[in-house]
C-alpha atoms as a PDB file:
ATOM      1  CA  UNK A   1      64.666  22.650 -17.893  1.00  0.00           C
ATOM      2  CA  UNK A   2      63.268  19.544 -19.717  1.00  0.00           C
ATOM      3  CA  UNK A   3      62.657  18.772 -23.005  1.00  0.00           C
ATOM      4  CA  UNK A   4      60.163  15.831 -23.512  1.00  0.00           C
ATOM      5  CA  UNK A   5      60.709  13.849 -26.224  1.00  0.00           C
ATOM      6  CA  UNK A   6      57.451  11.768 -27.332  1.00  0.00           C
ATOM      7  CA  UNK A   7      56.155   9.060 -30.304  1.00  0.00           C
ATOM      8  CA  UNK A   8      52.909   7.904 -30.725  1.00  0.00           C
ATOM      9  CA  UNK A   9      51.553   4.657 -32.189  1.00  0.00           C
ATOM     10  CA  UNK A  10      48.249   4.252 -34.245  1.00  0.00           C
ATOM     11  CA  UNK A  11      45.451   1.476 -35.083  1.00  0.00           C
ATOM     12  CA  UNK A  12      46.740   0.562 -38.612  1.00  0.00           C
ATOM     13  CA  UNK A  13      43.571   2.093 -40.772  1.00  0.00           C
ATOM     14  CA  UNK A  14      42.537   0.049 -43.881  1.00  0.00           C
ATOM     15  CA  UNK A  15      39.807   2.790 -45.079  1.00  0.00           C
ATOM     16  CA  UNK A  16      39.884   5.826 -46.799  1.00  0.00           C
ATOM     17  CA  UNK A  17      38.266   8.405 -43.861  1.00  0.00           C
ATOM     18  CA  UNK A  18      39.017   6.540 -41.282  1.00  0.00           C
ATOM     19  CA  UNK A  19      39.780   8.164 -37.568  1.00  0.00           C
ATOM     20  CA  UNK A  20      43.142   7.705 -36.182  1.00  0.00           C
ATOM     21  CA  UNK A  21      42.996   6.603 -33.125  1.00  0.00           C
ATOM     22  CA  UNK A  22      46.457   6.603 -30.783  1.00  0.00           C
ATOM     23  CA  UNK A  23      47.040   3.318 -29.558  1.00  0.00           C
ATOM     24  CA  UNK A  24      50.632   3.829 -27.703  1.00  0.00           C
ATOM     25  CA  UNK A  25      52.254   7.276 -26.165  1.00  0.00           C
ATOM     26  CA  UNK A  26      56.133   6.764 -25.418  1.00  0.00           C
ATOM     27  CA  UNK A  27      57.883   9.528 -23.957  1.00  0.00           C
ATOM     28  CA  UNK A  28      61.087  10.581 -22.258  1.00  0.00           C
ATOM     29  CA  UNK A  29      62.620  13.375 -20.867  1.00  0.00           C
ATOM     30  CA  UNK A  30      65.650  15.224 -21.726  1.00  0.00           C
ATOM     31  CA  UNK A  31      67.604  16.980 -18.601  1.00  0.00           C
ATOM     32  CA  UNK A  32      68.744  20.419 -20.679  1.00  0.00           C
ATOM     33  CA  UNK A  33      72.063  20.760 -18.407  1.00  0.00           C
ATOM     34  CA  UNK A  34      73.208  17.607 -18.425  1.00  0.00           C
ATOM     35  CA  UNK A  35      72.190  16.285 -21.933  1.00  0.00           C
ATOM     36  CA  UNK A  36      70.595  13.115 -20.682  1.00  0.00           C
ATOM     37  CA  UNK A  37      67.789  11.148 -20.584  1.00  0.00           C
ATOM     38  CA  UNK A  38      66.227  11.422 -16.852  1.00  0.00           C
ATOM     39  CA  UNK A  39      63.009   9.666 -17.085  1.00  0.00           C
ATOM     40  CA  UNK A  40      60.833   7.654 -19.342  1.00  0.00           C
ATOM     41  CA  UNK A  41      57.057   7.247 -19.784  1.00  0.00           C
ATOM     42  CA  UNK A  42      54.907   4.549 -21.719  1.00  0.00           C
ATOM     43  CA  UNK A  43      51.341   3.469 -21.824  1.00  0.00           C
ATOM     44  CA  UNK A  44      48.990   1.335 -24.063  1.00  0.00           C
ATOM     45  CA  UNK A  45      45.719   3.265 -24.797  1.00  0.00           C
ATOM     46  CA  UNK A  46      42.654   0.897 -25.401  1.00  0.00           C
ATOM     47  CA  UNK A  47      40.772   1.888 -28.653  1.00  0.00           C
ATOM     48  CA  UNK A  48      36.952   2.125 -28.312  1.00  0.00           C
ATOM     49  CA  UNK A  49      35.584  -1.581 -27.417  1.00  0.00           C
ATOM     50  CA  UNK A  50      39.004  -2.590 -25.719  1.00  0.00           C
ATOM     51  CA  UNK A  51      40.382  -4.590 -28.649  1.00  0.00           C
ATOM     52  CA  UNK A  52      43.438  -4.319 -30.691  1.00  0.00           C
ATOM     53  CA  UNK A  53      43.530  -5.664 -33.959  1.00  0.00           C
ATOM     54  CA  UNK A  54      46.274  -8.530 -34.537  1.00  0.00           C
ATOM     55  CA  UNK A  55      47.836  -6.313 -37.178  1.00  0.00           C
ATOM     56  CA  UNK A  56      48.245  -3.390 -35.029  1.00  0.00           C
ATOM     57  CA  UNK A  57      49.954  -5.428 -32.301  1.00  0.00           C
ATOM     58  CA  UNK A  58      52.277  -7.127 -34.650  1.00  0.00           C
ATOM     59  CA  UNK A  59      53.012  -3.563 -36.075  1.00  0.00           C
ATOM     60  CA  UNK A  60      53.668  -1.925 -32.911  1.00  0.00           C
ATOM     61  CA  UNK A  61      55.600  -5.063 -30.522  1.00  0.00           C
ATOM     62  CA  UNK A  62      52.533  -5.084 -28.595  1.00  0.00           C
ATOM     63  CA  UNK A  63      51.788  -8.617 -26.936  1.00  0.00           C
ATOM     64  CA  UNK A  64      48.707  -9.428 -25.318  1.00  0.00           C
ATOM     65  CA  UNK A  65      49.422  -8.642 -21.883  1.00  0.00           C
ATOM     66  CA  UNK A  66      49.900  -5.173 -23.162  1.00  0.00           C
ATOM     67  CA  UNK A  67      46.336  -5.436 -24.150  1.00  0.00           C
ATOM     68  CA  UNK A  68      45.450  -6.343 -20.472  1.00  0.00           C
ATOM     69  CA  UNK A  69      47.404  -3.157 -19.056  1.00  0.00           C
ATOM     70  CA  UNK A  70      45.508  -0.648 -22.061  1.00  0.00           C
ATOM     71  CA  UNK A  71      44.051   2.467 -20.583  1.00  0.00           C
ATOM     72  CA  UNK A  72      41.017   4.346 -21.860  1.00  0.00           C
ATOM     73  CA  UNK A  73      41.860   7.455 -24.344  1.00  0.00           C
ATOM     74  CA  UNK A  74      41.296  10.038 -20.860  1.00  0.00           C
ATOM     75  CA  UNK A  75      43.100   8.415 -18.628  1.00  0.00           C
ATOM     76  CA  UNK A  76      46.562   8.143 -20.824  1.00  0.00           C
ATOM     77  CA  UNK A  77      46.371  11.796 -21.353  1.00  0.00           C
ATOM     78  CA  UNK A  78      45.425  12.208 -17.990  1.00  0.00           C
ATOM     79  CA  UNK A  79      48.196  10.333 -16.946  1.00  0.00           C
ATOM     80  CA  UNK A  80      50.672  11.792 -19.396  1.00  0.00           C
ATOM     81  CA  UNK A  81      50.074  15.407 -18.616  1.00  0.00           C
ATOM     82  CA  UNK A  82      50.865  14.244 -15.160  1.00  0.00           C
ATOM     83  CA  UNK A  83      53.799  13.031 -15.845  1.00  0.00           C
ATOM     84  CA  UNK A  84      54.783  16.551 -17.285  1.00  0.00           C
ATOM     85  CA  UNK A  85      56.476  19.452 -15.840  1.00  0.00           C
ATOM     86  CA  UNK A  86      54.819  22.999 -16.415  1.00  0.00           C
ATOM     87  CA  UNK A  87      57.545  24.474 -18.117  1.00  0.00           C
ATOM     88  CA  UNK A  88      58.505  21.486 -20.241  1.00  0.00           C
ATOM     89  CA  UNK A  89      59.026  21.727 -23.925  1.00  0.00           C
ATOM     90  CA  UNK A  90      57.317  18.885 -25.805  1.00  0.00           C
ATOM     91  CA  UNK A  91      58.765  17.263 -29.130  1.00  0.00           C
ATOM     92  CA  UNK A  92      58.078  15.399 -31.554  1.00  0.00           C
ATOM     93  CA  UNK A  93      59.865  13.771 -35.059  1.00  0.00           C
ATOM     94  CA  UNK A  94      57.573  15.115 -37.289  1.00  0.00           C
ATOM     95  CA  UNK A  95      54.384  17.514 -36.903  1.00  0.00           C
ATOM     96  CA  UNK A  96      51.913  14.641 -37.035  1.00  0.00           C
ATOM     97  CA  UNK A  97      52.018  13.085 -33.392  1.00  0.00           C
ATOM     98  CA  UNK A  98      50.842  16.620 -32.646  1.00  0.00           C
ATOM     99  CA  UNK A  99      47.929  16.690 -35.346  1.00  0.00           C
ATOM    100  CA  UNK A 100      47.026  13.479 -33.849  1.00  0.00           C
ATOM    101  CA  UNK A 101      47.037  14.248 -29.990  1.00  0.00           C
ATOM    102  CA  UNK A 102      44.369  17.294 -31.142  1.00  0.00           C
ATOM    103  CA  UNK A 103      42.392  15.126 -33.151  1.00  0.00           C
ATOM    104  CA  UNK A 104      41.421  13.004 -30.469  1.00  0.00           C
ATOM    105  CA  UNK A 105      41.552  15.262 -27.613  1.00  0.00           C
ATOM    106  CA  UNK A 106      38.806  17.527 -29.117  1.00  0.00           C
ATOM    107  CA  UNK A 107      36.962  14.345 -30.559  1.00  0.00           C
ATOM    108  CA  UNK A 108      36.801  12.767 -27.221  1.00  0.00           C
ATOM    109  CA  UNK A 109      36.253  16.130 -25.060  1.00  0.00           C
ATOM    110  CA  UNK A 110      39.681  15.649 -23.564  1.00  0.00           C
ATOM    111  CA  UNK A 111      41.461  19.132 -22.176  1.00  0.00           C
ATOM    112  CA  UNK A 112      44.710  20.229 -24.059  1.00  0.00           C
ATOM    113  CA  UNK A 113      45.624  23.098 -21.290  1.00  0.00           C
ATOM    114  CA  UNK A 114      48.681  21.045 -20.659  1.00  0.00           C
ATOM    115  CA  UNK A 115      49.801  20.804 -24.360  1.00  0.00           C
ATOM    116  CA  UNK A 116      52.109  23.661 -24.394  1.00  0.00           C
ATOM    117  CA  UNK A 117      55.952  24.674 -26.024  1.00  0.00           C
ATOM    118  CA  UNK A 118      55.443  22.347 -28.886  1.00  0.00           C
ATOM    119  CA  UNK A 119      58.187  22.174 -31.282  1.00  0.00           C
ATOM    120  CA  UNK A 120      59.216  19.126 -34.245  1.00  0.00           C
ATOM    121  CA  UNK A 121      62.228  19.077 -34.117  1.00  0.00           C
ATOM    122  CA  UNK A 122      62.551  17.200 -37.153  1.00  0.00           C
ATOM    123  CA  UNK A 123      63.608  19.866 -39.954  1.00  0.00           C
ATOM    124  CA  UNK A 124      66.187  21.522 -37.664  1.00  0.00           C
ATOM    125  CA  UNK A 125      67.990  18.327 -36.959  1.00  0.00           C
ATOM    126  CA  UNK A 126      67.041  16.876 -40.378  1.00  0.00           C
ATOM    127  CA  UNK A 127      68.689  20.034 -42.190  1.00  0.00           C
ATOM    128  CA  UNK A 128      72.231  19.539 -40.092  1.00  0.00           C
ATOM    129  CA  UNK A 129      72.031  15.573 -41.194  1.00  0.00           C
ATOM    130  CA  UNK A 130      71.420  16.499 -44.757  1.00  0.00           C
ATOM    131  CA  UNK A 131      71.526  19.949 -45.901  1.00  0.00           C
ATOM    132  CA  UNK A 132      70.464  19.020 -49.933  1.00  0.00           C
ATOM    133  CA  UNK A 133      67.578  17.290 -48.910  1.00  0.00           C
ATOM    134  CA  UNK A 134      64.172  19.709 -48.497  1.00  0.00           C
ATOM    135  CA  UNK A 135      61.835  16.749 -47.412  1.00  0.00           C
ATOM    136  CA  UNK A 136      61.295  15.245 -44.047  1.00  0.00           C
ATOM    137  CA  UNK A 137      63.949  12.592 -43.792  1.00  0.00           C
ATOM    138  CA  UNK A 138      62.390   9.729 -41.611  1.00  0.00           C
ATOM    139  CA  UNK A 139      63.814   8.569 -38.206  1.00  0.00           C
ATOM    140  CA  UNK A 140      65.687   5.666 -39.424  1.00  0.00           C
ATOM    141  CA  UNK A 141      67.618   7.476 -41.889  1.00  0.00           C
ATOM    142  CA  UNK A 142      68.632  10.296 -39.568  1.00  0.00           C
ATOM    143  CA  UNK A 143      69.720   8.059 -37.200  1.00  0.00           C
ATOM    144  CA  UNK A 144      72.200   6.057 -39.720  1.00  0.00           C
ATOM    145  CA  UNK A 145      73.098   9.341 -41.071  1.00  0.00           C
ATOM    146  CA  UNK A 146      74.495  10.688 -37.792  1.00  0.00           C
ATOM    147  CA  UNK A 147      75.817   7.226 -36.863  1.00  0.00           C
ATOM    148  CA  UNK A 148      73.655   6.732 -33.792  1.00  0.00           C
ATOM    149  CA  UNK A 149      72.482   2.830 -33.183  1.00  0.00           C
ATOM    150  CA  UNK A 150      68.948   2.507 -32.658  1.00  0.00           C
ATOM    151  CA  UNK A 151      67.464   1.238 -29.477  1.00  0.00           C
ATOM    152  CA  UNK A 152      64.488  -1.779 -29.219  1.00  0.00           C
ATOM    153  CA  UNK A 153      62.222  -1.340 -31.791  1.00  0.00           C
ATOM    154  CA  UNK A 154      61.091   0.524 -34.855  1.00  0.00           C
ATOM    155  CA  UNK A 155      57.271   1.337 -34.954  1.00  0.00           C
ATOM    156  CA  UNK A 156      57.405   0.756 -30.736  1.00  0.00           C
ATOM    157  CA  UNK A 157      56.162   4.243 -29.109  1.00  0.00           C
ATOM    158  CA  UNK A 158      59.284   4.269 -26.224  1.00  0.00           C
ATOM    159  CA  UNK A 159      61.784   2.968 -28.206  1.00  0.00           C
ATOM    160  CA  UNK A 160      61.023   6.016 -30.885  1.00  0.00           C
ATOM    161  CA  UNK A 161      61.172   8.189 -28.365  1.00  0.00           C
ATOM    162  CA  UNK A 162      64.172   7.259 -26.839  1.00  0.00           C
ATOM    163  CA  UNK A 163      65.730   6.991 -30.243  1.00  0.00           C
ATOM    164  CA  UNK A 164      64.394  10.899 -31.139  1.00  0.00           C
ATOM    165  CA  UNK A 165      66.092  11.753 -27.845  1.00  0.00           C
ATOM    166  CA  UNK A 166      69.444  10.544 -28.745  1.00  0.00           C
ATOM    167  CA  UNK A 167      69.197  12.726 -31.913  1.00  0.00           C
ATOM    168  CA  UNK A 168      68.141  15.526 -30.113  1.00  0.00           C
ATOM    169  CA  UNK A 169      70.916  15.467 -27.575  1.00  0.00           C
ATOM    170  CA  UNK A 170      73.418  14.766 -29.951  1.00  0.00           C
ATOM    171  CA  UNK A 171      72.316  18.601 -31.750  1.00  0.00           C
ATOM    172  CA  UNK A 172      71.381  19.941 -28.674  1.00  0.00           C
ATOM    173  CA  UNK A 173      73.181  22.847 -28.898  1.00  0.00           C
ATOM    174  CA  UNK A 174      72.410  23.711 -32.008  1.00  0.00           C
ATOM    175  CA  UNK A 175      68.558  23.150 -32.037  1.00  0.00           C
ATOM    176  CA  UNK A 176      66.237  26.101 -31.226  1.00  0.00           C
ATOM    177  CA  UNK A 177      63.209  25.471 -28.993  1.00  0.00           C
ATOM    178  CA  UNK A 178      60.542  28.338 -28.785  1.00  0.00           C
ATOM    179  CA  UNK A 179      57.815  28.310 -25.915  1.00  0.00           C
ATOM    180  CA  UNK A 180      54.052  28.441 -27.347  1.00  0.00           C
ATOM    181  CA  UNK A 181      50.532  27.796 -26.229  1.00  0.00           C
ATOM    182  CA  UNK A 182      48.185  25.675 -28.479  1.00  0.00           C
ATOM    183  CA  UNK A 183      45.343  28.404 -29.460  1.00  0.00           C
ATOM    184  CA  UNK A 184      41.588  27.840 -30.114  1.00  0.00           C
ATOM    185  CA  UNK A 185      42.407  28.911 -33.594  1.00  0.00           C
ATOM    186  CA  UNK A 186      45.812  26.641 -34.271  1.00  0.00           C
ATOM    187  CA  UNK A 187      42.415  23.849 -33.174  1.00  0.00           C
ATOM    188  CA  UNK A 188      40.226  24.846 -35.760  1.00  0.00           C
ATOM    189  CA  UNK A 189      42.779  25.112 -38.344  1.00  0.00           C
ATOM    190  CA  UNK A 190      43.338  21.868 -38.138  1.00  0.00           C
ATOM    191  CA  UNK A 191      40.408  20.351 -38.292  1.00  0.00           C
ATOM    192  CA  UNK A 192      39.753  23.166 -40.739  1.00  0.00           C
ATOM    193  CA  UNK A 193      42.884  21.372 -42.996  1.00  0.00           C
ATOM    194  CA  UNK A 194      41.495  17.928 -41.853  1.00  0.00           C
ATOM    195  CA  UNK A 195      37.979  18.694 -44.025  1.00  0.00           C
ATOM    196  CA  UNK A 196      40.019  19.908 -47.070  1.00  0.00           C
ATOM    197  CA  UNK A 197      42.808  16.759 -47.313  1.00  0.00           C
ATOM    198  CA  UNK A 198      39.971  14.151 -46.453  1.00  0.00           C
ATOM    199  CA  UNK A 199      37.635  15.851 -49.427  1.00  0.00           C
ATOM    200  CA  UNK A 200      40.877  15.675 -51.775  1.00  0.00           C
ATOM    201  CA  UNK A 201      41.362  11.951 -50.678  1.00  0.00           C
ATOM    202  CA  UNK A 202      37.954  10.569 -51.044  1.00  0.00           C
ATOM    203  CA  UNK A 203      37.907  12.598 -54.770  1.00  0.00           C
ATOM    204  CA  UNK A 204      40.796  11.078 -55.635  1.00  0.00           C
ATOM    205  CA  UNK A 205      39.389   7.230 -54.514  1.00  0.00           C
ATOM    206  CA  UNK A 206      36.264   8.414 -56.583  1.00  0.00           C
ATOM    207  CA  UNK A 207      38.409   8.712 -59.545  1.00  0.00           C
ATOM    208  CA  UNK A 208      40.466   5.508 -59.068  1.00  0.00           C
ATOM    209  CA  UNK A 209      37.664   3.766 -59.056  1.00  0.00           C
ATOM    210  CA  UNK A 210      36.026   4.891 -61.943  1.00  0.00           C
ATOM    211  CA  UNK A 211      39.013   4.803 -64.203  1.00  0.00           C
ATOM    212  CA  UNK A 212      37.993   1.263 -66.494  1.00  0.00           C
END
């Protein structure tokens, strides 16, 4: 059994409303006997017009040949859900990289049959780190916390991964994975959620502004 391990990477967004749009998917994949990392996965998605803002690339370690190499949206899902086994658990630090992957795929007509056994794994490990603290505790902190060195680069989709991986095999045993299938209704929830947070956010701007 595997356990795949992913990060994402977004265009930085400088407007209230604005779409996310995944720029980078790093993944790897956890062998569930022996507790290692057996294979790792990374592409560059293009954003609509094929450019990446400066910002973003400083943000994320991406040079320009990286640029070059970008796929289209389809294709690095396409290619992703290749790279998957059927029976692979997916992961993530943090439920947003999963928010994000549905927010795209249904904005772009992309096909989620593949996105199955989601679990963030964050609050399990998070909890065994530091059992006080009821907030998500972010990846840096958990990974000083249970003394594990960080590989490449923070805010660099592979290197995330890889680093999420280490955490997870270090509570491997102790972690609880459950096997799913992402409904029609966990979809419109979402976007249902989406509406509601993006109305509170533009209300609040409103009022910001208006304040003399």
């Amino acid at each position: 059994m595997n356990v795949v391990v992913f990060d994402l990477e977004l265009v930085k967004r400088f407007k209230v409303g604005q779409l996310s749009t995944i720029v980078e998917i790093g993944a790897c994949k956890v062998d569930f006997a022996s507790k290692s990392i057996i294979d790792q996965f990374q592409i560059y998605i293009a954003p609509k017009g094929g450019y990446v803002e400066k910002s973003t690339r400083a943000f994320i370690n991406m040079d320009k040949e990286d640029m070059k190499n970008a796929v289209s949206f389809p294709v690095g899902i396409e290619n992703f859900a290749a790279w998957l086994s059927k029976d692979d658990y997916l992961c993530s630090w943090g439920k947003d990289d999963r928010l994000h992957i549905i927010d795209e795929c249904v904005r772009k007509g992309v096909s989620m049959d593949w996105f199955n056994n989601y679990n963030d794994i964050q609050p399990q490990i998070g909890k065994l780190l530091l059992p006080e603290v009821s907030h998500q505790i972010g990846l840096k902190t958990a990974l000083q916390t249970a003394g594990i060195e960080a590989t490449g680069k923070a805010h660099r989709g592979i290197d995330d991964a890889v680093n999420t991986a280490k955490l997870y095999i270090r509570f491997i045993d102790q972690v609880m994975l459950h096997k799913n299938k992402l409904s029609d209704k966990d979809i419109k929830q979402h976007f249902n959620q989406k509406i509601i947070r993006a109305s509170k956010t533009i209300n609040s701007a409103r009022q910001t502004t208006k304040k003399p």
